[in-house]
N, C-alpha and C. Protein backbone atom coordinates (compact mmCIF):
# COMPACT_ATOMS: atom_id res chain seq x y z
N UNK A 1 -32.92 -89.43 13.84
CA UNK A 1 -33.53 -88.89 12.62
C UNK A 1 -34.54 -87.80 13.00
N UNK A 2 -34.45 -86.69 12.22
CA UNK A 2 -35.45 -85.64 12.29
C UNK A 2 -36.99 -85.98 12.04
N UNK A 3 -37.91 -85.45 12.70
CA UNK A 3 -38.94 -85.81 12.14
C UNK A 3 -39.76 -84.24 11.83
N UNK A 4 -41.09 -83.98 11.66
CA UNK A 4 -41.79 -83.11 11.43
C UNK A 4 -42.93 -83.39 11.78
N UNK A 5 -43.68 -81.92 12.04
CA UNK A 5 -44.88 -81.81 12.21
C UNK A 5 -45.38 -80.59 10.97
N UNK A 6 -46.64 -81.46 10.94
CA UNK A 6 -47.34 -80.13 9.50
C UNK A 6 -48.35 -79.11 10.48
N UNK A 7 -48.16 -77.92 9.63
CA UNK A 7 -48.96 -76.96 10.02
C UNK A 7 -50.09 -76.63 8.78
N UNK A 8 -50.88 -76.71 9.32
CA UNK A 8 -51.95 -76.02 8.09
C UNK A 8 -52.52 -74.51 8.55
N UNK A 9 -51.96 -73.67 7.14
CA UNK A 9 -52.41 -72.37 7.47
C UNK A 9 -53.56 -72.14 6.78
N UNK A 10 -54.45 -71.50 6.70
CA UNK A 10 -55.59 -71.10 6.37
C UNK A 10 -56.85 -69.68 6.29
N UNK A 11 -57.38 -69.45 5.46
CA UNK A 11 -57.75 -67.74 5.57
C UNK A 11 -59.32 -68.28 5.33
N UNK A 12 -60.25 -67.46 5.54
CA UNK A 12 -61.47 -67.67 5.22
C UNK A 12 -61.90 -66.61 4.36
N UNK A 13 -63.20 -66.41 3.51
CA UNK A 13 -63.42 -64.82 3.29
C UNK A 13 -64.89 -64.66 4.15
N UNK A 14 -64.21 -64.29 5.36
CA UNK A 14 -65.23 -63.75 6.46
C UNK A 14 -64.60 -62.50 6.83
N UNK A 15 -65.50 -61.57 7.51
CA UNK A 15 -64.72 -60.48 8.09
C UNK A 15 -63.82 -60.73 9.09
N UNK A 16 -64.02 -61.88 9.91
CA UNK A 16 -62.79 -61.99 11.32
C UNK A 16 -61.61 -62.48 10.34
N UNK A 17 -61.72 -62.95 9.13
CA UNK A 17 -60.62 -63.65 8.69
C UNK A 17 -59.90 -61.82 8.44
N UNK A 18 -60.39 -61.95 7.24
CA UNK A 18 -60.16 -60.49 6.87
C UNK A 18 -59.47 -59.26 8.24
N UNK A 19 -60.04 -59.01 9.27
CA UNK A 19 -59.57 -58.52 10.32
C UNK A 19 -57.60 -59.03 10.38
N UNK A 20 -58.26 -60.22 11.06
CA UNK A 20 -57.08 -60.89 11.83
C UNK A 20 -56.01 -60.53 10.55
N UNK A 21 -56.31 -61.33 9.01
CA UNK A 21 -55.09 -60.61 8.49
C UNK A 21 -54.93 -59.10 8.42
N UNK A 22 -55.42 -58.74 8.17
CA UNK A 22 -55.21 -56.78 8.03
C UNK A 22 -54.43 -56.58 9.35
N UNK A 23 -54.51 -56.76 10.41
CA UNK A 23 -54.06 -56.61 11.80
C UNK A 23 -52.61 -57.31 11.84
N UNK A 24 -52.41 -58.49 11.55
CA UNK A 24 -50.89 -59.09 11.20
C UNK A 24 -50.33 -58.93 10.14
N UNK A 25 -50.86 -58.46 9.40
CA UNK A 25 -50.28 -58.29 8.04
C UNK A 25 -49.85 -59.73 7.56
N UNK A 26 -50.55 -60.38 7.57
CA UNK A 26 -50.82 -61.80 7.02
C UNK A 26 -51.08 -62.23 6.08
N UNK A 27 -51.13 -62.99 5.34
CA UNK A 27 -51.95 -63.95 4.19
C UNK A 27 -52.61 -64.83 4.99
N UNK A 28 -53.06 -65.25 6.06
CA UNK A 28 -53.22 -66.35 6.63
C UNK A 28 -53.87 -65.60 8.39
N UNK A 29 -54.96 -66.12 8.30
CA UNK A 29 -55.90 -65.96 9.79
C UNK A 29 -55.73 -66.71 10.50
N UNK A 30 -55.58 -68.46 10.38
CA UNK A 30 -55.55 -68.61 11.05
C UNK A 30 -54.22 -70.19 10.82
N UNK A 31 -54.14 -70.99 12.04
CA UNK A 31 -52.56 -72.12 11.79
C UNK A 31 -53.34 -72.95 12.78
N UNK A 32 -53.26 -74.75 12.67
CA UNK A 32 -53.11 -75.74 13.08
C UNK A 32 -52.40 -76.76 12.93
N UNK A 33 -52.56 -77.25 13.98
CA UNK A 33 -51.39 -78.52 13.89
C UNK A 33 -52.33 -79.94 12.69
N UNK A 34 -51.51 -80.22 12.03
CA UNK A 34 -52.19 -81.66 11.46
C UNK A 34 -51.79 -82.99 12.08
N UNK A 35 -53.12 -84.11 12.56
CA UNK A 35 -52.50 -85.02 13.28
C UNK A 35 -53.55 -86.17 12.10
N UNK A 36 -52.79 -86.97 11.14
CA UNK A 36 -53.32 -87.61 10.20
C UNK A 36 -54.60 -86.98 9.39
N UNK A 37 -56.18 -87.32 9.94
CA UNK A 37 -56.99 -86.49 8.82
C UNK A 37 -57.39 -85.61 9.76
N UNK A 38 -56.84 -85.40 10.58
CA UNK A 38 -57.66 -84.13 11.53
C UNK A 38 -56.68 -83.05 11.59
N UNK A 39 -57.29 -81.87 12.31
CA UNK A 39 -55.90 -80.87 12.66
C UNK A 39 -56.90 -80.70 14.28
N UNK A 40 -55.70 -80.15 14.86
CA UNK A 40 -56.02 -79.62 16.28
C UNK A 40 -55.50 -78.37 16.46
N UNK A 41 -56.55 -77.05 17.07
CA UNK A 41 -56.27 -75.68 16.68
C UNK A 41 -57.06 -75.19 17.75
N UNK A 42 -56.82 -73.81 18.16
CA UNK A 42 -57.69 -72.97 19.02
C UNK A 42 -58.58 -72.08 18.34
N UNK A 43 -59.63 -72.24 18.11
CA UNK A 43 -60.78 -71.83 17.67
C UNK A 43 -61.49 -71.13 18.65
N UNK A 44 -61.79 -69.49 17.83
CA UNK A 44 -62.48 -68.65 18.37
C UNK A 44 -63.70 -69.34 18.89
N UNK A 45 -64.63 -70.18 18.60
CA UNK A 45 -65.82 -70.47 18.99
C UNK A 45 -65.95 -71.66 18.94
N UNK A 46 -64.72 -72.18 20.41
CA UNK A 46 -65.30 -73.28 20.76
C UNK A 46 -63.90 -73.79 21.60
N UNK A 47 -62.63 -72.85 21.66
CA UNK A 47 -61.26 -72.96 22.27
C UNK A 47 -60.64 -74.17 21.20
N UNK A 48 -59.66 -74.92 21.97
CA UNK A 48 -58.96 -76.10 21.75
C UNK A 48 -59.76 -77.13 21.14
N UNK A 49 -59.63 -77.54 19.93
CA UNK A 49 -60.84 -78.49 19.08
C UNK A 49 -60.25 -79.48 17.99
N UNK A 50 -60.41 -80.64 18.19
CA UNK A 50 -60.00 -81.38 16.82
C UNK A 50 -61.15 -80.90 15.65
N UNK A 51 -60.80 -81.02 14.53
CA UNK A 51 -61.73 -81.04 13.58
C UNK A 51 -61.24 -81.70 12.52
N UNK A 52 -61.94 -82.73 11.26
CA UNK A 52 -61.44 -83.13 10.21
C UNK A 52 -61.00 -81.80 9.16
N UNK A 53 -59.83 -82.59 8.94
CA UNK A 53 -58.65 -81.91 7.85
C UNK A 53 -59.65 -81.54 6.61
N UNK A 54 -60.30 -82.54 6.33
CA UNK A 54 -61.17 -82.46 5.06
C UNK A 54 -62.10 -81.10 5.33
N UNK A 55 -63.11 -81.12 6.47
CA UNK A 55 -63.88 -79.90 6.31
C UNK A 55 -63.52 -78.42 6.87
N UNK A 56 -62.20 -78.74 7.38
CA UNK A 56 -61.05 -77.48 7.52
C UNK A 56 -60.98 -76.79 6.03
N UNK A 57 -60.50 -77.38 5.43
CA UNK A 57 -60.08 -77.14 3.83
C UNK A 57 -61.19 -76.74 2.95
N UNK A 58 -62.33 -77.34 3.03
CA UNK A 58 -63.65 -76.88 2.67
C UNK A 58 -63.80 -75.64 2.93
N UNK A 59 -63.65 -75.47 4.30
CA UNK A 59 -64.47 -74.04 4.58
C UNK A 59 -63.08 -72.77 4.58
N UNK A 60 -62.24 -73.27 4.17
CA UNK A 60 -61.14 -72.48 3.56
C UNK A 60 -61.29 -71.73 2.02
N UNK A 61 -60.50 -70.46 2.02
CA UNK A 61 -60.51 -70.17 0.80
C UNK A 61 -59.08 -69.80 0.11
N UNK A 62 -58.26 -70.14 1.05
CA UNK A 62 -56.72 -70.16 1.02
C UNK A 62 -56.08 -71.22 1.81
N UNK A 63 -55.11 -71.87 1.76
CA UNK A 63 -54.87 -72.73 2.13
C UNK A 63 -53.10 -73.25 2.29
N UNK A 64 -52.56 -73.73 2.90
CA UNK A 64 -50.56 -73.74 2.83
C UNK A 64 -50.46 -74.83 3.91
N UNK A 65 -49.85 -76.22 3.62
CA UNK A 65 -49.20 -76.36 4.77
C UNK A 65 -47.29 -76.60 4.70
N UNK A 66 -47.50 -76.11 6.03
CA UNK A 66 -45.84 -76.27 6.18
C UNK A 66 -45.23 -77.39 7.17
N UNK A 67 -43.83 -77.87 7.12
CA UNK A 67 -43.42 -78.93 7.32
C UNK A 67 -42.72 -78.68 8.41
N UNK A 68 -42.88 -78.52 10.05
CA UNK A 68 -41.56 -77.88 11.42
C UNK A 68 -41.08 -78.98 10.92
N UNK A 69 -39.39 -79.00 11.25
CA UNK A 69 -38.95 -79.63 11.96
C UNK A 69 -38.90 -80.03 13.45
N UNK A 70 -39.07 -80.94 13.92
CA UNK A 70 -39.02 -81.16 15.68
C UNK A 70 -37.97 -82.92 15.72
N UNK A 71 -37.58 -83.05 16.89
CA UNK A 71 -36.91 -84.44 16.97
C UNK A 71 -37.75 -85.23 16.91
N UNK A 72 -39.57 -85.20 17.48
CA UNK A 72 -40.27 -86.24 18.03
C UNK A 72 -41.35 -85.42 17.94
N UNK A 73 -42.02 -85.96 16.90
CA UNK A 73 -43.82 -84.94 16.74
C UNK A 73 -44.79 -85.85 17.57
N UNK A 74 -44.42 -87.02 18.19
CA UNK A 74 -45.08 -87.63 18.96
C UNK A 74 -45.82 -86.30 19.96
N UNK A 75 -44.47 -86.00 20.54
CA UNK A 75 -44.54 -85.30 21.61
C UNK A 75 -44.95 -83.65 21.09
N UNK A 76 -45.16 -82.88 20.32
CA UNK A 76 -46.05 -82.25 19.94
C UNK A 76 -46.91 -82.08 19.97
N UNK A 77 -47.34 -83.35 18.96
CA UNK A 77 -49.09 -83.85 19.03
C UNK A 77 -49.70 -84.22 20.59
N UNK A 78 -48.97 -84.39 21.24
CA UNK A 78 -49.32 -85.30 22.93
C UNK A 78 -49.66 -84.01 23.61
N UNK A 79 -48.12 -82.91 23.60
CA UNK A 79 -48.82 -81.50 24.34
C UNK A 79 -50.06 -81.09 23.30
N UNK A 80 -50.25 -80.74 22.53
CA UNK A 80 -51.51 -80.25 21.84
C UNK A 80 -52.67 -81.16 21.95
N UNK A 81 -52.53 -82.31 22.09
CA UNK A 81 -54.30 -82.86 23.12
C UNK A 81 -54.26 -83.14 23.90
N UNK A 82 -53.10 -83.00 25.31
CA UNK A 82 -53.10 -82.41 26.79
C UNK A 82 -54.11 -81.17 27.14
N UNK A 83 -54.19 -80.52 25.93
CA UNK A 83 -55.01 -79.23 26.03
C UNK A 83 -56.45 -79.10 25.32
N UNK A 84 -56.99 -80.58 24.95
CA UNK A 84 -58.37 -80.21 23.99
C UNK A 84 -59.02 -80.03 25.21
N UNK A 85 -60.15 -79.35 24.43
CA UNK A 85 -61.22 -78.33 25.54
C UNK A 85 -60.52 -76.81 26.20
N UNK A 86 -59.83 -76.94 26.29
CA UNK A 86 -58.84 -75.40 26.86
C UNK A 86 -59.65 -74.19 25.99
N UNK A 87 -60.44 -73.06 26.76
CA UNK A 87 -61.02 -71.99 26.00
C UNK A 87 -59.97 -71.51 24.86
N UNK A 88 -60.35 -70.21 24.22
CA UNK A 88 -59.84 -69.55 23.88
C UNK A 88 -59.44 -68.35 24.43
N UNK A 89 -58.06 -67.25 23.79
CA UNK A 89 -57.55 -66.43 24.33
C UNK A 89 -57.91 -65.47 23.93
N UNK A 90 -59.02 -65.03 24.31
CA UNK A 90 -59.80 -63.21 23.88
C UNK A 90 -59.04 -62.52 24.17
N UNK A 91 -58.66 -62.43 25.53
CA UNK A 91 -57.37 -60.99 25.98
C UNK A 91 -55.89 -61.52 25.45
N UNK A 92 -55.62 -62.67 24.79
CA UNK A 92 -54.63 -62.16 24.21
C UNK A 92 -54.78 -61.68 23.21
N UNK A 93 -55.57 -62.32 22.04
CA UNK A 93 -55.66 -61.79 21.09
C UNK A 93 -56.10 -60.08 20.97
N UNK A 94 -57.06 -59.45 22.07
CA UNK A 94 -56.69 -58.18 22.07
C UNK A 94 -55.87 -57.79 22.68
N UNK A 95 -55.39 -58.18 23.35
CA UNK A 95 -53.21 -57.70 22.95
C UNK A 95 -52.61 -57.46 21.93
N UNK A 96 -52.78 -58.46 21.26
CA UNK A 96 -52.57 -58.22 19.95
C UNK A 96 -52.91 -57.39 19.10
N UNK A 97 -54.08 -56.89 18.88
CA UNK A 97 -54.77 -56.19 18.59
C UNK A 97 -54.28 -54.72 18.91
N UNK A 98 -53.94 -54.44 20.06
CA UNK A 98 -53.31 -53.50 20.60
C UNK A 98 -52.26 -53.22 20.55
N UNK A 99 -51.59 -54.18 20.31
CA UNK A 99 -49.52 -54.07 20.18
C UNK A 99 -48.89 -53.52 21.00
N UNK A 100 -49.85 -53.14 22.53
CA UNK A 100 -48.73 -52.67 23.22
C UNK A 100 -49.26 -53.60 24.55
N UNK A 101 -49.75 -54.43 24.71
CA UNK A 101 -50.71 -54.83 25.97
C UNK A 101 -50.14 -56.32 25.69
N UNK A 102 -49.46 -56.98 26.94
CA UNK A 102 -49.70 -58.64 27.27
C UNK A 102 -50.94 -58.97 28.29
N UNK A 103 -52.00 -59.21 27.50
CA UNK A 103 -52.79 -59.80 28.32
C UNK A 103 -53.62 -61.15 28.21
N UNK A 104 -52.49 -61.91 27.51
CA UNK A 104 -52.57 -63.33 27.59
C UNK A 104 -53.09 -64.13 28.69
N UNK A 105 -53.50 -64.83 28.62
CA UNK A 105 -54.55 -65.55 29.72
C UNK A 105 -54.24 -67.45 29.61
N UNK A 106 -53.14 -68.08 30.26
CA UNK A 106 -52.05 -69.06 30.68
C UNK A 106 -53.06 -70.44 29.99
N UNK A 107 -54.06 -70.16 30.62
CA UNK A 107 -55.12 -71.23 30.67
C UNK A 107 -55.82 -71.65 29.22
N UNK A 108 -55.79 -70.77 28.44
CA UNK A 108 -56.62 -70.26 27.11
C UNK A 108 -55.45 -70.31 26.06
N UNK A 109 -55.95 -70.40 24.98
CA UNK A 109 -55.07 -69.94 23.48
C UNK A 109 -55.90 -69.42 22.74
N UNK A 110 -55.05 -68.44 21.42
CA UNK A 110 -55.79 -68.17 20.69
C UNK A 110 -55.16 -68.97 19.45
N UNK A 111 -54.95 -69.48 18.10
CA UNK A 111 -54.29 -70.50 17.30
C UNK A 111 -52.92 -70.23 17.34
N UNK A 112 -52.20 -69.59 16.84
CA UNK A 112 -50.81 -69.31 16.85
C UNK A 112 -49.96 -69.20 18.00
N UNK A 113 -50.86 -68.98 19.25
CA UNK A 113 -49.96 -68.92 20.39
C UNK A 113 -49.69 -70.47 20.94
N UNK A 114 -51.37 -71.13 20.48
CA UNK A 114 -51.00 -72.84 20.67
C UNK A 114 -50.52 -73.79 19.94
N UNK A 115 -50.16 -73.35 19.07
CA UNK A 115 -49.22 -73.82 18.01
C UNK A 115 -47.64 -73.83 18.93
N UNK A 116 -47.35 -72.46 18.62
CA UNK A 116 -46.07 -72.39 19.53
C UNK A 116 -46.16 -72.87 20.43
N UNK A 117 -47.14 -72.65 21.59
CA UNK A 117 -47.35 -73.45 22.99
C UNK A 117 -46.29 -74.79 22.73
N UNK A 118 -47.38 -75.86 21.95
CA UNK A 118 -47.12 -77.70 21.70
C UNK A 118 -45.87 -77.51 21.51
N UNK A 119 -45.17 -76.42 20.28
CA UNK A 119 -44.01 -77.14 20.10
C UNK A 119 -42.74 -76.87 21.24
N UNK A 120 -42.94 -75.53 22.28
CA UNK A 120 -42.52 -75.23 23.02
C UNK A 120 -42.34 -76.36 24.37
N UNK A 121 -43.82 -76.56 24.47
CA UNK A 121 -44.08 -78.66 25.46
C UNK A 121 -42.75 -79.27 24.51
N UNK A 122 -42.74 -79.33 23.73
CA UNK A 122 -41.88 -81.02 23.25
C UNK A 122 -40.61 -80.36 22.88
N UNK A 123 -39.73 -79.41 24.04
CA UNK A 123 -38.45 -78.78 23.58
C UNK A 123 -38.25 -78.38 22.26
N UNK A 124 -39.05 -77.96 21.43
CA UNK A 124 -38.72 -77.59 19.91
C UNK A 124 -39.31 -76.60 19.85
N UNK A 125 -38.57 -75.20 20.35
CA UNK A 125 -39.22 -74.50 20.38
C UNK A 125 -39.38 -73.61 18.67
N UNK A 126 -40.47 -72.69 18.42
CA UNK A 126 -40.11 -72.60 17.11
C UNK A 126 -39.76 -71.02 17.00
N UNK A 127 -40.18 -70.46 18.61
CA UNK A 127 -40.16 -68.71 18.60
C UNK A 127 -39.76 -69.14 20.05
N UNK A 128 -38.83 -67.87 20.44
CA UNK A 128 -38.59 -67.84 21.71
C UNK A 128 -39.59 -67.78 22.34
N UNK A 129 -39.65 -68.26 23.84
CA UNK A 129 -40.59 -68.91 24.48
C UNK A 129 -41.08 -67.85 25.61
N UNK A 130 -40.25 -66.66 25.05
CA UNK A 130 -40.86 -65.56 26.40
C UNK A 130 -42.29 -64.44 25.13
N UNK A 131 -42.31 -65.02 24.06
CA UNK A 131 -43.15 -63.84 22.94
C UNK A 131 -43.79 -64.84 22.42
N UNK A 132 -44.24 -66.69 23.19
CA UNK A 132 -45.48 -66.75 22.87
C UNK A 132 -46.92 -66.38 22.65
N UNK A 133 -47.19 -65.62 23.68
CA UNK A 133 -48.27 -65.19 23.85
C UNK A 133 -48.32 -64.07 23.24
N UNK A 134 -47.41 -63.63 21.88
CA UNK A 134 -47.71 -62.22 20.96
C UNK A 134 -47.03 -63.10 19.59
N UNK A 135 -47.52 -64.63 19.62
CA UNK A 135 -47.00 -64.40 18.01
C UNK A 135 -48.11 -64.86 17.37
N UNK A 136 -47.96 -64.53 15.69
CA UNK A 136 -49.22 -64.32 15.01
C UNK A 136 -48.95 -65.73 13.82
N UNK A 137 -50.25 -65.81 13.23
CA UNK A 137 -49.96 -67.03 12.32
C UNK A 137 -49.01 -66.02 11.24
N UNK A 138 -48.84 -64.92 10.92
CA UNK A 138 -47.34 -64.46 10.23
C UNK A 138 -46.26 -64.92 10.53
N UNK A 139 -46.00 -64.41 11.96
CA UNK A 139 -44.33 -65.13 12.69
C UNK A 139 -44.21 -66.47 12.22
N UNK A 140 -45.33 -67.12 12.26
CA UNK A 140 -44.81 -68.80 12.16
C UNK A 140 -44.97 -68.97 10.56
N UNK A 141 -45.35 -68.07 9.79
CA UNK A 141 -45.43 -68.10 8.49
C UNK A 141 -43.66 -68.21 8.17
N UNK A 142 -43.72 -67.25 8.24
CA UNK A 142 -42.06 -66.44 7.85
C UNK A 142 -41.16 -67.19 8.26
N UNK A 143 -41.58 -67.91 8.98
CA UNK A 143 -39.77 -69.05 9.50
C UNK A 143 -39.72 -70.27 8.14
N UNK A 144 -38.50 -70.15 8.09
CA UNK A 144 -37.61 -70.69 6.88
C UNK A 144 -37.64 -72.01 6.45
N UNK A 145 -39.28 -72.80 6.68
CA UNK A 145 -39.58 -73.66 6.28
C UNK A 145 -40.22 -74.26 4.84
N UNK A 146 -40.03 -75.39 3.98
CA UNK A 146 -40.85 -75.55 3.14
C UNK A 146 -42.20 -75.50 2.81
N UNK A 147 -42.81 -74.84 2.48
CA UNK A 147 -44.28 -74.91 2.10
C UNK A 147 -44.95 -75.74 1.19
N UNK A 148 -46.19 -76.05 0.91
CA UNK A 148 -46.87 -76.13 -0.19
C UNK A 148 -48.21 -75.40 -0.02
N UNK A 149 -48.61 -74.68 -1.58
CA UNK A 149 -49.79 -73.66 -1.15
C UNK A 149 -50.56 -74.38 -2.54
N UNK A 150 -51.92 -73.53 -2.15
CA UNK A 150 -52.88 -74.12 -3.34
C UNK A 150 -53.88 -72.99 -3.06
N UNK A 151 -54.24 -72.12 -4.25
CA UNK A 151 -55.46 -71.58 -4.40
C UNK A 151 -57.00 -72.73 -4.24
N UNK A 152 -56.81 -73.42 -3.94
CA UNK A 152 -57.95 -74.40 -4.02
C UNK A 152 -57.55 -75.34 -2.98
N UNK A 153 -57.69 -75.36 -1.40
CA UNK A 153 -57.39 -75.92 -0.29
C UNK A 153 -57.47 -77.40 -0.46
N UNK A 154 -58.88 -77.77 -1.28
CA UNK A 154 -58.73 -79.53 -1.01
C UNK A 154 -57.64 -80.13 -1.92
N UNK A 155 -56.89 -79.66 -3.41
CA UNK A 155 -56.01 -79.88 -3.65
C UNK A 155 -54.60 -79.98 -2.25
N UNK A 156 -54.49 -79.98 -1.64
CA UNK A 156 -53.62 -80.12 -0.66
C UNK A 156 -53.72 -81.73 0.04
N UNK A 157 -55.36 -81.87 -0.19
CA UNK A 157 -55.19 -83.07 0.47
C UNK A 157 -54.66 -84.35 -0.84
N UNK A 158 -54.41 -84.07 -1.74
CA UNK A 158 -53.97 -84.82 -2.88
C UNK A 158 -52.40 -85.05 -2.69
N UNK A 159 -51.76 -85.95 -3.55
CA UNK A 159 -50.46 -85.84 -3.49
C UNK A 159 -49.79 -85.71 -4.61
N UNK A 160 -48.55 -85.08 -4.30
CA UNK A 160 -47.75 -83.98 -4.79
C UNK A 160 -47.64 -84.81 -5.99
């Protein structure tokens, strides 16, 4: 049987939010993995971090999560806190920034590349595995999964 892992996407109205989308052409700054009430994500200021789901959504002003498919989200969730504490990826993300530069840094993530990372650990991959380190919370937007969105983020934690 198939199982899934949720992603929670999310925008702030800060200027880095604002940036990061203008730069991906995004709705969405930033993507984490959800592991019951927490999510686990690479955060500019502070790397690889659990944080509660609840004050994720708070300090949101947009909000979506989506449903991967994977065989075993065990193993998802297991690579993605193999890596709590892991910095963040400044030179990739100005790679990104740049669109012509890989200067991803193996050790580090920035959110979307460790997203892909986990699911890439647990054979499910969700983007080919050689353009991790250049994909944006867009790429993982745009793949052909179900959503649910809410102008009002803590509505999400309600049920459908």
């Amino acid at each position: 049987m198939m199982q899934s892992v949720q992603l929670l996407f999310t925008r702030r109205r800060l200027i880095g939010s604002l940036l990061i989308r203008g730069v991906t052409w995004s709705a969405f700054s930033h993507v984490e993995i959800v592991m019951g009430d927490q999510v686990i994500g690479a955060n500019m200021f502070g790397g690889v971090t659990l944080t509660p789901l609840k004050e994720r959504l708070e300090k949101s002003s947009y909000a979506a999560l989506v449903k991967m498919p994977c065989p075993d989200a065990a193993v998802v969730h297991n690579a993605a806190l193999s890596k709590l504490g892991a910095g963040y990826d400044y030179l990739g993300l100005i790679g990104i920034l740049m669109h012509s530069l890989r200067l991803e840094d193996k050790a580090r993530f920035f959110c979307s590349e460790f997203v892909a990372w986990a699911f890439d650990q647990a054979g499910s991959p969700l983007i080919r595995p050689e353009i991790t380190g250049r994909v944006t919370p867009q790429h993982l937007w745009m793949l052909a999964y179900p959503a649910r969105t809410t102008g009002k983020p803590l509505e999400l934690l309600s049920p459908v």
